[in-house]
Every structure is written in structure tokens, then in C-alpha cells.
Protein backbone atom coordinates (compact mmCIF):
# COMPACT_ATOMS: atom_id res chain seq x y z
CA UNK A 1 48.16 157.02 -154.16
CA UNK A 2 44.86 155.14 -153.43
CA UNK A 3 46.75 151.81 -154.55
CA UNK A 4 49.55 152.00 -151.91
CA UNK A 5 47.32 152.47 -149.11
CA UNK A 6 45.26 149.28 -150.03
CA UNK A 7 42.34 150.95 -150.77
CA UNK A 8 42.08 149.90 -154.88
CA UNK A 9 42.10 151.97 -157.53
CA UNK A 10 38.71 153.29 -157.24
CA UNK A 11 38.42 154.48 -153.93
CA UNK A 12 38.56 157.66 -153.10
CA UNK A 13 39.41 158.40 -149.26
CA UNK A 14 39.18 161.94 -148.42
CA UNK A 15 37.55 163.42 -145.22
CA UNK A 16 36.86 166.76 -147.40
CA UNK A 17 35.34 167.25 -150.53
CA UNK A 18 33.27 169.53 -151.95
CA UNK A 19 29.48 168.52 -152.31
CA UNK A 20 28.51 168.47 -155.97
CA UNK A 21 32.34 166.80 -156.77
CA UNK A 22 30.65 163.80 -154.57
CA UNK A 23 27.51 163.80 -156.04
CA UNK A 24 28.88 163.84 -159.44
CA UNK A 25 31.42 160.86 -158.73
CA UNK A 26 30.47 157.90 -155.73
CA UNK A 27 28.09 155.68 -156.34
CA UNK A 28 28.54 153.90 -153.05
CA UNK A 29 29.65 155.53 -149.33
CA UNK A 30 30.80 153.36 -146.58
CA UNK A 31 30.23 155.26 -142.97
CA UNK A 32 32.47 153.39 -140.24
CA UNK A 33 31.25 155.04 -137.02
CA UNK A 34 31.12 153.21 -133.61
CA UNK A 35 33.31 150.65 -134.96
CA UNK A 36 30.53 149.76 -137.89
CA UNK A 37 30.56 149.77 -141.46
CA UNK A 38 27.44 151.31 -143.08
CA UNK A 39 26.72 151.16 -146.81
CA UNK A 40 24.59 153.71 -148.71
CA UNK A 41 24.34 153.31 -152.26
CA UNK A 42 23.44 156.47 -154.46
CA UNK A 43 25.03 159.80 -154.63
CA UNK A 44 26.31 162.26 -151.75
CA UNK A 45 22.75 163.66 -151.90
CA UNK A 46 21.04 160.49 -150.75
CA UNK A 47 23.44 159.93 -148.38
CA UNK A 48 22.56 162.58 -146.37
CA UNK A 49 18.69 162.26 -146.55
CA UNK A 50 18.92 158.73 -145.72
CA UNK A 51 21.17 159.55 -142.35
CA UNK A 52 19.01 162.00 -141.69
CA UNK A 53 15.71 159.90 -141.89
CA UNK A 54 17.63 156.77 -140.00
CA UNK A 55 18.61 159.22 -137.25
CA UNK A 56 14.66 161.06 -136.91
CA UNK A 57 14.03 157.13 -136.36
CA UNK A 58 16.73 156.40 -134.22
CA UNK A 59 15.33 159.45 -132.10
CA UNK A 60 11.60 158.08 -132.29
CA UNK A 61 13.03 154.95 -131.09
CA UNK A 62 14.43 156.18 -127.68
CA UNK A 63 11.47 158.04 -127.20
CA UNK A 64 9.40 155.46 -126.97
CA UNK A 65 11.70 153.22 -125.27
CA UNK A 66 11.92 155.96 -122.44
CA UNK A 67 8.20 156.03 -122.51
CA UNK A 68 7.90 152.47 -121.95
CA UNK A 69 10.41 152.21 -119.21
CA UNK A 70 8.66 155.17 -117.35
CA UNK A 71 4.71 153.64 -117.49
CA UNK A 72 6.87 150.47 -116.37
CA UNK A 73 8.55 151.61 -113.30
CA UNK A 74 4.99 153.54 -112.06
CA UNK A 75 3.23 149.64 -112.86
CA UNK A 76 6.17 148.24 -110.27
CA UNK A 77 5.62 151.10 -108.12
CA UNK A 78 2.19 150.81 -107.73
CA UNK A 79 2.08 146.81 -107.57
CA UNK A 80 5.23 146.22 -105.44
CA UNK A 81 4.07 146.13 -102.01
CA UNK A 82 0.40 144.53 -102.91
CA UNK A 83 1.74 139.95 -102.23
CA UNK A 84 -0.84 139.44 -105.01
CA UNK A 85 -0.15 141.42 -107.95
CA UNK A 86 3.65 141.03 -106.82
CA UNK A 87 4.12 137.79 -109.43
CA UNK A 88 2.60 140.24 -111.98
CA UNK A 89 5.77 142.59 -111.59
CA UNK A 90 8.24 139.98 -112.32
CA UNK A 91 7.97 140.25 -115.68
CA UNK A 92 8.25 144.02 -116.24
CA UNK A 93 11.63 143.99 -113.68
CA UNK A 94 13.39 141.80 -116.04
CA UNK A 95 12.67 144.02 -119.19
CA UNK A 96 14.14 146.55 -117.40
CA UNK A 97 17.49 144.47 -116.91
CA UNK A 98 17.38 143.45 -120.06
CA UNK A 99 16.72 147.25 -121.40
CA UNK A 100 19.74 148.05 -119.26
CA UNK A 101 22.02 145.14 -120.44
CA UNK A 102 21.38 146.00 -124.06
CA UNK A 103 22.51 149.96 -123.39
CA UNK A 104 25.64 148.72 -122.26
């Protein structure tokens, strides 16, 4: 069945399996989510700890990119209206844009 759909004989392409059947038989997973292929070697096991671990660091990630983005918008706050410290600004504004342009 696997050999008509193009998929080689020793691929196995099921959305539902039990747990310790997958442990006991891939080697290799291929995750396509958000239009991207991601390989995981090891068993079903290791699968799931390592999505688990990549997703506490996705988390810690955004975190601190939201923390960033808030101590900059109180520096522009705070410098915008002083003509001085106004070039010093600059700088921030367009790592905000940029932060913005990458989310998109």
C-alpha cells in the first residue's frame, strides 16, 4: 500500500498508532507542520521529549522577546519628546519594525 502512494516501502504513514507499536518500530519521524519538515531521529519516546523541550524554549523565547519590546517602547516613551536623546531612539524604533516584519 505504502509503495503506490510514493511513500517507499518503509514508510509507514498513519495518523494513529498506538505508542509502544512506534517506539518499538521508527527510527526516524518527520513532523510537517506550518508547511515545514522536521526530523527527529530516535524512537516515539524521544520524539515527544524533544517537542516538548523545543516548545518550553520556543515559549522562553517569546517571553523575552515581549520583555524586550516592552523596556523598549517605555526607552522611546521616555526619550521621544527630549531633541537630544531623540537620535538615541532611532535605533530601538527600527528593531521594533524589524520585530514586527519578522512576525509576519
Amino acid at each position: 500500500m505504502s509503495q503506490k502512494r510514493g511513500l517507499g516501502p518503509r514508510t509507514l504513514s498513519r495518523r494513529c498508532a498506538p505508542q509502544d507499536f512506534l517506539n518499538g518500530v521508527c527510527t526516524h519521524i518527520i513532523w510537517l507542520t506550518q508547511n515545514r519538515l522536521t526530523y527527529y531521529t530516535g524512537n516515539y519516546d524521544t520524539y515527544v521529549k524533544t517537542v516538548q523541550e523545543n516548545e518550553v524554549i520556543q515559549q522562553k523565547k517569546h517571553e523575552k522577546e515581549q520583555d524586550d519590546i516592552k523596556h523598549i517602547k517605555q526607552f522611546i516613551a521616555s526619550c521621544g519628546a527630549r531633541a537630544p536623546r531623540a537620535a538615541l531612539v532611532y535605533p530601538y524604533k527600527r528593531t521594533l519594525v524589524l520585530v514586527w516584519r519578522r512576525r509576519c
